[in-house]
PDB file of N, CA and C in Angstrom:
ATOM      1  N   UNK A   1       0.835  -1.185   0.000  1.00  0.00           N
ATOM      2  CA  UNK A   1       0.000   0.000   0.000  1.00  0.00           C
ATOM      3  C   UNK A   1       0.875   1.243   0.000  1.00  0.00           C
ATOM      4  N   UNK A   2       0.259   2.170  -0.847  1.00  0.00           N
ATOM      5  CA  UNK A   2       1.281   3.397  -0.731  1.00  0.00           C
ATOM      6  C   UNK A   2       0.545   4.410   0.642  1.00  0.00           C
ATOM      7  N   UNK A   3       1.682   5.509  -0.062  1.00  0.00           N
ATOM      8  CA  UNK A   3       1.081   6.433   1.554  1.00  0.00           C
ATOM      9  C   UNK A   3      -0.349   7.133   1.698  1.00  0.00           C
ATOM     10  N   UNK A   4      -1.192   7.058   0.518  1.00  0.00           N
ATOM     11  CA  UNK A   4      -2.989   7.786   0.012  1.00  0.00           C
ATOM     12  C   UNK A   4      -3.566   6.318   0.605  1.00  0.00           C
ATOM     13  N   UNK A   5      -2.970   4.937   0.284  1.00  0.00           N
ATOM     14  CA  UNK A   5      -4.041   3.932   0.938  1.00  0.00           C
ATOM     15  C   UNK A   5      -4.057   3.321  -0.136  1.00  0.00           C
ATOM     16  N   UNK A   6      -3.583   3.553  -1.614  1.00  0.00           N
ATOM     17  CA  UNK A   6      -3.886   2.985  -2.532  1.00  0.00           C
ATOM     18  C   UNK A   6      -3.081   1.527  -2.769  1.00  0.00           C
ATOM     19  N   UNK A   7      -3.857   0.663  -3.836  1.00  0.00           N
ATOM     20  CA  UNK A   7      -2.983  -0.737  -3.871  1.00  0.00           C
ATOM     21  C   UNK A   7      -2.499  -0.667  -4.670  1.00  0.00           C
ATOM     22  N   UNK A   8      -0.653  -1.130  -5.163  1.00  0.00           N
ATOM     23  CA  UNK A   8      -0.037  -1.091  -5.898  1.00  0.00           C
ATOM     24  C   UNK A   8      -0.099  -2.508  -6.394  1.00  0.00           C
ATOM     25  N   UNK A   9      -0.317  -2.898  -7.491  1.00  0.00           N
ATOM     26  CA  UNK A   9      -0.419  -4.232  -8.130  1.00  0.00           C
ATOM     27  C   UNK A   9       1.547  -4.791  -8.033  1.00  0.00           C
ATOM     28  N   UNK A  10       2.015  -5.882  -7.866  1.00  0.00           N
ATOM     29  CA  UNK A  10       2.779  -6.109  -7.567  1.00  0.00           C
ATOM     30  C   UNK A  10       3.359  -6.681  -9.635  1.00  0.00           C
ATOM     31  N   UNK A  11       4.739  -7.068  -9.505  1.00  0.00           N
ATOM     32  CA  UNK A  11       5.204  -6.527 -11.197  1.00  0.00           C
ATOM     33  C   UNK A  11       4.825  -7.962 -11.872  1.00  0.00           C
ATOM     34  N   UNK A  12       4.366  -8.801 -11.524  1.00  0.00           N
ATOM     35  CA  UNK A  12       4.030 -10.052 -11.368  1.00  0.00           C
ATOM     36  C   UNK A  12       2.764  -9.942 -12.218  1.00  0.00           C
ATOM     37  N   UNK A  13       1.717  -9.210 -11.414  1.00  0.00           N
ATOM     38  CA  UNK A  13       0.067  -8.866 -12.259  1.00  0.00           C
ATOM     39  C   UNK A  13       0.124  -7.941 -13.019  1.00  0.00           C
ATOM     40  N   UNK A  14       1.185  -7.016 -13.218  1.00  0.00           N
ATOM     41  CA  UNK A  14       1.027  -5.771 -13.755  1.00  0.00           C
ATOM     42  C   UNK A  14       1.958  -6.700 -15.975  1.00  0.00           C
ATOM     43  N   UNK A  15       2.689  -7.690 -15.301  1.00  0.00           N
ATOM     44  CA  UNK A  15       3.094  -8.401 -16.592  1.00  0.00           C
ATOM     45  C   UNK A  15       2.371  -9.328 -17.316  1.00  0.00           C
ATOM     46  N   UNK A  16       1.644 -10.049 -15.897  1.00  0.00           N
ATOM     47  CA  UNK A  16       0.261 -10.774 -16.659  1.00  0.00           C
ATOM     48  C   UNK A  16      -0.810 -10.046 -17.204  1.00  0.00           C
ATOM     49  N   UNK A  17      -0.785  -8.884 -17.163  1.00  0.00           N
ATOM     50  CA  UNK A  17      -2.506  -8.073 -17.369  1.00  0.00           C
ATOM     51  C   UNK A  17      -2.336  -8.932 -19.022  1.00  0.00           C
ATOM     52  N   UNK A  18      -3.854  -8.808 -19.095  1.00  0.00           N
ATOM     53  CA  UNK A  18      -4.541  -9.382 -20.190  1.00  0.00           C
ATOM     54  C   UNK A  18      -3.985  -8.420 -21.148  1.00  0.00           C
ATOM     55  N   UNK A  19      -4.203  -6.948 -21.317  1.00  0.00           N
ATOM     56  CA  UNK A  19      -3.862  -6.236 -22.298  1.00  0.00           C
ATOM     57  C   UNK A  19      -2.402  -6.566 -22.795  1.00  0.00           C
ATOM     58  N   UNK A  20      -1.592  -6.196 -21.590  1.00  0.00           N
ATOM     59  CA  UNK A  20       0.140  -6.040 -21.976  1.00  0.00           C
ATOM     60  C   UNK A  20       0.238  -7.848 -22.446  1.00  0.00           C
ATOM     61  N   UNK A  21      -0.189  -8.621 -22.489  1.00  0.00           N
ATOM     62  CA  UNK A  21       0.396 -10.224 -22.647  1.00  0.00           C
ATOM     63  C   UNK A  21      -0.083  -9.866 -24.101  1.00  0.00           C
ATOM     64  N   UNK A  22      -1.648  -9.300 -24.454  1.00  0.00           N
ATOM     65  CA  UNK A  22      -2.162  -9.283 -25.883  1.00  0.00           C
ATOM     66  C   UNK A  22      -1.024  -8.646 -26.480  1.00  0.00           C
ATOM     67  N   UNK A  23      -0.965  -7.222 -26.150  1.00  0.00           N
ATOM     68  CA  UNK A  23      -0.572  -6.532 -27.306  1.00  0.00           C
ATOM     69  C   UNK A  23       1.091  -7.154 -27.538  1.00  0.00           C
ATOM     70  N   UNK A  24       1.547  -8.110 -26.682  1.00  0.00           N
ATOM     71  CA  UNK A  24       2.799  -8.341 -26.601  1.00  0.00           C
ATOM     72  C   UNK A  24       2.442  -9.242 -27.665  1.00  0.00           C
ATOM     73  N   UNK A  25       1.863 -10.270 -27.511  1.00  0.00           N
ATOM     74  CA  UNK A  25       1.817 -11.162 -28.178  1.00  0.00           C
ATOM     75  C   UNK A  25       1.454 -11.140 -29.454  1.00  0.00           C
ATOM     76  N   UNK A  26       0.631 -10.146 -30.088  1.00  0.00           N
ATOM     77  CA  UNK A  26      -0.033  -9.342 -31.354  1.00  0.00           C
ATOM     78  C   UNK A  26       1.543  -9.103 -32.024  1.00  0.00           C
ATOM     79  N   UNK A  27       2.194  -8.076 -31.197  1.00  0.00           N
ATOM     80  CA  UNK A  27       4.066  -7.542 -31.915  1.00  0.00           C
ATOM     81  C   UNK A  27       4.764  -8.901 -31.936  1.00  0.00           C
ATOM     82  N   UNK A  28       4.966  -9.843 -31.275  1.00  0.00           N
ATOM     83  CA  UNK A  28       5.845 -11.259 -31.398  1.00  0.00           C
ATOM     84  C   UNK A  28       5.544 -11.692 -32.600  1.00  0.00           C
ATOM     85  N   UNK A  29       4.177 -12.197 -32.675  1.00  0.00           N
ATOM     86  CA  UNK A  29       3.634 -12.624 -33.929  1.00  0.00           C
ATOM     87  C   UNK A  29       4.061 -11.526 -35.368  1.00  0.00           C
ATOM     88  N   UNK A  30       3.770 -10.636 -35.319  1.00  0.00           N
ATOM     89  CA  UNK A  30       4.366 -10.074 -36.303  1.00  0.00           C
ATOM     90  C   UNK A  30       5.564 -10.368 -36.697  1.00  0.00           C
ATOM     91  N   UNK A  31       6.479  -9.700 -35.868  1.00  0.00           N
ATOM     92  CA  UNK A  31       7.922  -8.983 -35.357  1.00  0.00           C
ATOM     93  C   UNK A  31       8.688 -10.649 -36.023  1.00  0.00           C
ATOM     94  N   UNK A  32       8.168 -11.071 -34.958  1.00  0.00           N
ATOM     95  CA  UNK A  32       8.530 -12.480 -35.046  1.00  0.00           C
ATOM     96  C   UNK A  32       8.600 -13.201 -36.309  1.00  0.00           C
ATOM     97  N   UNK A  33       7.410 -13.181 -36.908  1.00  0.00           N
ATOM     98  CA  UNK A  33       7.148 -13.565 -38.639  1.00  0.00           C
ATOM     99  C   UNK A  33       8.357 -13.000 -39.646  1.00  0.00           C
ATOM    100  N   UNK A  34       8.390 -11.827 -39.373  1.00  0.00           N
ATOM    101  CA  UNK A  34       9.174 -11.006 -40.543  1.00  0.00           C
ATOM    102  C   UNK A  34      10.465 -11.827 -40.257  1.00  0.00           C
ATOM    103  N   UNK A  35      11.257 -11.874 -38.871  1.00  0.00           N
ATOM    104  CA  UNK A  35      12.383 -11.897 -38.425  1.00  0.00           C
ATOM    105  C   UNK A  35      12.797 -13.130 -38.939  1.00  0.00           C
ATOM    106  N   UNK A  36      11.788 -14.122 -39.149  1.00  0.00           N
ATOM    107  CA  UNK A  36      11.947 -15.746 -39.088  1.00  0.00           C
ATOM    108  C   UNK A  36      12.423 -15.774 -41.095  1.00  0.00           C
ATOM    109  N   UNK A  37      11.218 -14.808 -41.124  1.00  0.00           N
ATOM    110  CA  UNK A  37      11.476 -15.220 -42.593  1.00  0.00           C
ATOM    111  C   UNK A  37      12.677 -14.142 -43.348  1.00  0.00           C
ATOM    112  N   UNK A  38      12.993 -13.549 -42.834  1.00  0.00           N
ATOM    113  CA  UNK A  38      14.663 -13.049 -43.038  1.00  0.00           C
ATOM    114  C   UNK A  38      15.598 -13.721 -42.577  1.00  0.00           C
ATOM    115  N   UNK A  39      15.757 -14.178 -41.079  1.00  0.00           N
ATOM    116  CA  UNK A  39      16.660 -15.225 -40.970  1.00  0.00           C
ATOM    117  C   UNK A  39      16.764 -16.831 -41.669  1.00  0.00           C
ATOM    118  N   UNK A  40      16.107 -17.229 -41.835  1.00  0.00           N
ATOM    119  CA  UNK A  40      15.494 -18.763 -42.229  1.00  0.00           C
ATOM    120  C   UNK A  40      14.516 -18.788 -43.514  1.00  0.00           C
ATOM    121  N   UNK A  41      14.429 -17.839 -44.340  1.00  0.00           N
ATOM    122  CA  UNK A  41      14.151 -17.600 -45.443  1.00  0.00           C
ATOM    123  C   UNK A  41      14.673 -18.464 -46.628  1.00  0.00           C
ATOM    124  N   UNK A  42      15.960 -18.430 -46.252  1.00  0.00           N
ATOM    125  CA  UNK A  42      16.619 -19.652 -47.511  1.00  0.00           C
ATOM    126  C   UNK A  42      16.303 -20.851 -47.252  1.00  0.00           C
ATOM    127  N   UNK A  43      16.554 -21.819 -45.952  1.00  0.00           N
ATOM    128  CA  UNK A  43      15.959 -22.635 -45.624  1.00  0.00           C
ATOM    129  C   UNK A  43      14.513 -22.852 -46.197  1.00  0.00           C
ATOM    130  N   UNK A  44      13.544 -22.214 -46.109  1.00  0.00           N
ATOM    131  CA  UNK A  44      11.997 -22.318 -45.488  1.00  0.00           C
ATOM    132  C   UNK A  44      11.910 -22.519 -47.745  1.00  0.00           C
ATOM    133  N   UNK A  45      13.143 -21.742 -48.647  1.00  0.00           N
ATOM    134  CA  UNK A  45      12.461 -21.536 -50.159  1.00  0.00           C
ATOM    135  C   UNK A  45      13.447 -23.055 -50.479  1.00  0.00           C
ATOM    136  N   UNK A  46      14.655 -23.602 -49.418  1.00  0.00           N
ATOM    137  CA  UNK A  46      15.481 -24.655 -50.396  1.00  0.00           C
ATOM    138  C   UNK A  46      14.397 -26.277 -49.881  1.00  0.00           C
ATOM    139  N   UNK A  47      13.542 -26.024 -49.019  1.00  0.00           N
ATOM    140  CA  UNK A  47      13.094 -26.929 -48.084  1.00  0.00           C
ATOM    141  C   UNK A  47      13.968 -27.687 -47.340  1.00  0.00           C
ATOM    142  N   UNK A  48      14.739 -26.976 -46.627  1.00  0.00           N
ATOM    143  CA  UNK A  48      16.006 -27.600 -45.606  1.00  0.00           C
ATOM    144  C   UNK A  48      15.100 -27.389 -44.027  1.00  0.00           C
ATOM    145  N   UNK A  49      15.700 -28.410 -43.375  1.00  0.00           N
ATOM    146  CA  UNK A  49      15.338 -28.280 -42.266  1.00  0.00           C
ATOM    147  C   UNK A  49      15.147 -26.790 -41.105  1.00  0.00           C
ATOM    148  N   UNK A  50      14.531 -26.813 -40.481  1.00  0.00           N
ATOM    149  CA  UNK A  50      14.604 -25.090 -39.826  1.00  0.00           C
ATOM    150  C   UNK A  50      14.725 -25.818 -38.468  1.00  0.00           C
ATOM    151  N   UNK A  51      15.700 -24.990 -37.835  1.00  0.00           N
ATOM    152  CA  UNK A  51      15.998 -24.642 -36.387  1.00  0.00           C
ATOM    153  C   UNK A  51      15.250 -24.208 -35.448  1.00  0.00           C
ATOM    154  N   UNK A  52      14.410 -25.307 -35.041  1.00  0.00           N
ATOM    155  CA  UNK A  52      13.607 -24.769 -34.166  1.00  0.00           C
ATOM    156  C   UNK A  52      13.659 -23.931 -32.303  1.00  0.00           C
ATOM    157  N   UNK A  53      15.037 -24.047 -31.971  1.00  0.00           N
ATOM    158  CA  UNK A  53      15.269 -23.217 -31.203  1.00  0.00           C
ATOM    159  C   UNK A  53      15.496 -21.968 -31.476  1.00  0.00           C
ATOM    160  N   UNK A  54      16.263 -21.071 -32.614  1.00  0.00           N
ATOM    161  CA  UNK A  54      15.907 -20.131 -33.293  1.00  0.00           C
ATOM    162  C   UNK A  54      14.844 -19.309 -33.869  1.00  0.00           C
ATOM    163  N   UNK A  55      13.191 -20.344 -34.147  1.00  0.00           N
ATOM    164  CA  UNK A  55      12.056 -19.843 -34.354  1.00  0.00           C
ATOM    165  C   UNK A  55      11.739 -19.201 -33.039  1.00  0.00           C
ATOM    166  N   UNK A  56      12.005 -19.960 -31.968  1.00  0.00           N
ATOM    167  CA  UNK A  56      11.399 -20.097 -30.585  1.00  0.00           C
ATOM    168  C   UNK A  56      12.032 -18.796 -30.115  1.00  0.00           C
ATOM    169  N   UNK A  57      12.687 -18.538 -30.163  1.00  0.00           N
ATOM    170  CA  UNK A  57      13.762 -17.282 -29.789  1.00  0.00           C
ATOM    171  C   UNK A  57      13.686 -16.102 -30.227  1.00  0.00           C
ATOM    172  N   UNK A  58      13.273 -16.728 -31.698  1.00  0.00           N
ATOM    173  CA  UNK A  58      12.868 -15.433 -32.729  1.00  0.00           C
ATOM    174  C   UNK A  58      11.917 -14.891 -32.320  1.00  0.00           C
ATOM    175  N   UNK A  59      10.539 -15.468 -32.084  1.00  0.00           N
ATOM    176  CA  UNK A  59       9.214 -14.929 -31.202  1.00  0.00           C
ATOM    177  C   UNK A  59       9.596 -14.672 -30.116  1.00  0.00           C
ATOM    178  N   UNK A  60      10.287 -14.932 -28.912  1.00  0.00           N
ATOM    179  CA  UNK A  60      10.275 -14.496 -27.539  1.00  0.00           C
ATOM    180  C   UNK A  60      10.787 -13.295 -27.617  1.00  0.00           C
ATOM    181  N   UNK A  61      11.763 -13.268 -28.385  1.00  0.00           N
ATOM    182  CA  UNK A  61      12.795 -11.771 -28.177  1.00  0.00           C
ATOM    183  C   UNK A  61      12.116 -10.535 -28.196  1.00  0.00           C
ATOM    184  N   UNK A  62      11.021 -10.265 -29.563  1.00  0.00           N
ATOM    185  CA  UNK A  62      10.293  -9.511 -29.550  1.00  0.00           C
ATOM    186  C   UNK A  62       8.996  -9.087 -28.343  1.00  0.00           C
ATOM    187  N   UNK A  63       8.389 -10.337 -28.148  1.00  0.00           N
ATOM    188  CA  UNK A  63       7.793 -10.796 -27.011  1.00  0.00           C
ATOM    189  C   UNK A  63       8.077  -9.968 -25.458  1.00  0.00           C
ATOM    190  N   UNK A  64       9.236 -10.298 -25.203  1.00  0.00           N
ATOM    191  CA  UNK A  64       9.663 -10.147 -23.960  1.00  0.00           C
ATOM    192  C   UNK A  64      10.230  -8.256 -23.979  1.00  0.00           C
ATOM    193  N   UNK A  65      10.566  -7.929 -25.203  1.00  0.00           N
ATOM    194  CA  UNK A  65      10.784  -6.425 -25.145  1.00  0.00           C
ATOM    195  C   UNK A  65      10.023  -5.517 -25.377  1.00  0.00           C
ATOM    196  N   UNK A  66       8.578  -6.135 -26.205  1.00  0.00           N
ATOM    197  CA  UNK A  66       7.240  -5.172 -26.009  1.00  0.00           C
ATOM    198  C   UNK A  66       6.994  -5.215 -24.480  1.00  0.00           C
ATOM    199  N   UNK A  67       6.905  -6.477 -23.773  1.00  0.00           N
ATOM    200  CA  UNK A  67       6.143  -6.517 -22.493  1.00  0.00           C
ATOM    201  C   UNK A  67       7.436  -5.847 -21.329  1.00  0.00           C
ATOM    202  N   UNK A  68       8.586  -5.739 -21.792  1.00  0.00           N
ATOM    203  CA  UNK A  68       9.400  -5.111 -20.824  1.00  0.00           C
ATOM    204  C   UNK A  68       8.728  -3.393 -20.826  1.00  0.00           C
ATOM    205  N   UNK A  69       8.674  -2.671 -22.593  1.00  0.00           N
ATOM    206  CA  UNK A  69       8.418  -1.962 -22.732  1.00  0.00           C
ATOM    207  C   UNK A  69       6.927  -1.170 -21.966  1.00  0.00           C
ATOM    208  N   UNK A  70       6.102  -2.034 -22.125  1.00  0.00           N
ATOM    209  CA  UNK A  70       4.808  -1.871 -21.774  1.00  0.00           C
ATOM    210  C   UNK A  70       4.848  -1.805 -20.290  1.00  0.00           C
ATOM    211  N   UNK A  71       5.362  -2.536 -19.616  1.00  0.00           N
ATOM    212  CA  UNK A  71       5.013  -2.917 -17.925  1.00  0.00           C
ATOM    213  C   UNK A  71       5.917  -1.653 -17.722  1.00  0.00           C
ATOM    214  N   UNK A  72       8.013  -0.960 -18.160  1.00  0.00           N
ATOM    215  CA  UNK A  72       8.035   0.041 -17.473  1.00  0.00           C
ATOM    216  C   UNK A  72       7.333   1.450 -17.770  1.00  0.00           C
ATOM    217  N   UNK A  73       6.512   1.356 -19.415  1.00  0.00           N
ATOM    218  CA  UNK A  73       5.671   2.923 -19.017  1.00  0.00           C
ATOM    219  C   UNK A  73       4.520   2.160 -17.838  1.00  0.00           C
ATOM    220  N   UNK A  74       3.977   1.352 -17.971  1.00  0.00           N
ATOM    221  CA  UNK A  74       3.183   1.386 -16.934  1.00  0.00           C
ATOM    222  C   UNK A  74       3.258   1.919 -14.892  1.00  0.00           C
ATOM    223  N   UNK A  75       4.694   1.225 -14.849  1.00  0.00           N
ATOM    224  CA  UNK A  75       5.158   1.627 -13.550  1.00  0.00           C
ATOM    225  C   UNK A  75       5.438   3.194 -13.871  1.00  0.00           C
ATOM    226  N   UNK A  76       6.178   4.030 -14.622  1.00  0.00           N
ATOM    227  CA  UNK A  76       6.326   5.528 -14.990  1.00  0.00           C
ATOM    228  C   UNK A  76       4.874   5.753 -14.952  1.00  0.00           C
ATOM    229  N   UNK A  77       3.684   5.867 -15.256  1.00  0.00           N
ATOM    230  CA  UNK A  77       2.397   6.076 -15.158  1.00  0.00           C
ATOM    231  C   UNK A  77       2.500   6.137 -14.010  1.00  0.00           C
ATOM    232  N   UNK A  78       2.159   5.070 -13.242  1.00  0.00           N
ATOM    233  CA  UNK A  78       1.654   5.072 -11.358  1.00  0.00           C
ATOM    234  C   UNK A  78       2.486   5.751 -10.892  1.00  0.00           C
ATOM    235  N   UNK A  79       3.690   5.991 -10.911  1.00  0.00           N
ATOM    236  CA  UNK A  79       4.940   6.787 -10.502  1.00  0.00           C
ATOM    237  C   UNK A  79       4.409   8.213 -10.182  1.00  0.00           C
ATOM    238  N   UNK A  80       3.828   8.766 -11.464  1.00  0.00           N
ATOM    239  CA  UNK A  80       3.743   9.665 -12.087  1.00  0.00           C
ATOM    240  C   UNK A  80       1.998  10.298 -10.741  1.00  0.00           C
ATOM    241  N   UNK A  81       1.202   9.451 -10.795  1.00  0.00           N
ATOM    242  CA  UNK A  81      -0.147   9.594 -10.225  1.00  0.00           C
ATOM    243  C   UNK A  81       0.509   9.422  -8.907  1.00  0.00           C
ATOM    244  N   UNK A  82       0.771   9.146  -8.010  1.00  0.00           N
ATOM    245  CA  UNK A  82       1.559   8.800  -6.969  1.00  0.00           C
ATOM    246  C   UNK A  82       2.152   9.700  -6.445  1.00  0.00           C
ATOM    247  N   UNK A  83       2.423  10.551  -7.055  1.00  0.00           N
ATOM    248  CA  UNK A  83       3.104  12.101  -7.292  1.00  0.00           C
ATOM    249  C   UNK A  83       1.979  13.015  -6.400  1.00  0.00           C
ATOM    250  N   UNK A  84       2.825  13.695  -5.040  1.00  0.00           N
ATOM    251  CA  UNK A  84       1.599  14.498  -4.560  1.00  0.00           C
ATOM    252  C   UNK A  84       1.893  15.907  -5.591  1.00  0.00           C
ATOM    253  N   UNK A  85       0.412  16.646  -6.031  1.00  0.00           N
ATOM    254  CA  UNK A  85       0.429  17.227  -6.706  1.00  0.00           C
ATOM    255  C   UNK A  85       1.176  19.078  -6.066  1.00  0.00           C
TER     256      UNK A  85
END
């Protein structure tokens, strides 16, 4: 609890929120697509095998830096309201 009484969601719920996991996951999928098919592009046109720890990686990376992105404006927001005026 801060010092007004209010509840601060802990960084745990504030990374699960439904929105920040969507919109994370909306940019992976993209981000992710393009990235796969620039890296693994020759593969995917010679029909050679693809690296599937590299796909996997390819989606998280993006993944994990929208939702880094998203959760610290979110904490800068409450920061910000938190603020006696």
């Amino acid at each position: 609890m801060t010092a007004e009484g209010l509840h601060r969601p802990s960084l745990a719920a504030i990374v699960l929120e439904r929105g920040i996991v969507r919109r994370s996951a909306i940019i992976a999928a993209v981000v992710g697509t393009v990235l796969n098919v620039i890296n693994q592009g020759d593969a995917l046109v010679a029909g050679a095998p693809l690296v599937a720890w590299k796909i996997a990686l390819t989606y998280c990376v993006p993944y994990c830096v929208a939702t880094y992105g998203a959760v610290t404006a979110r904490l800068e927001t409450m920061k910000r309201r938190a603020r006696p005026a």
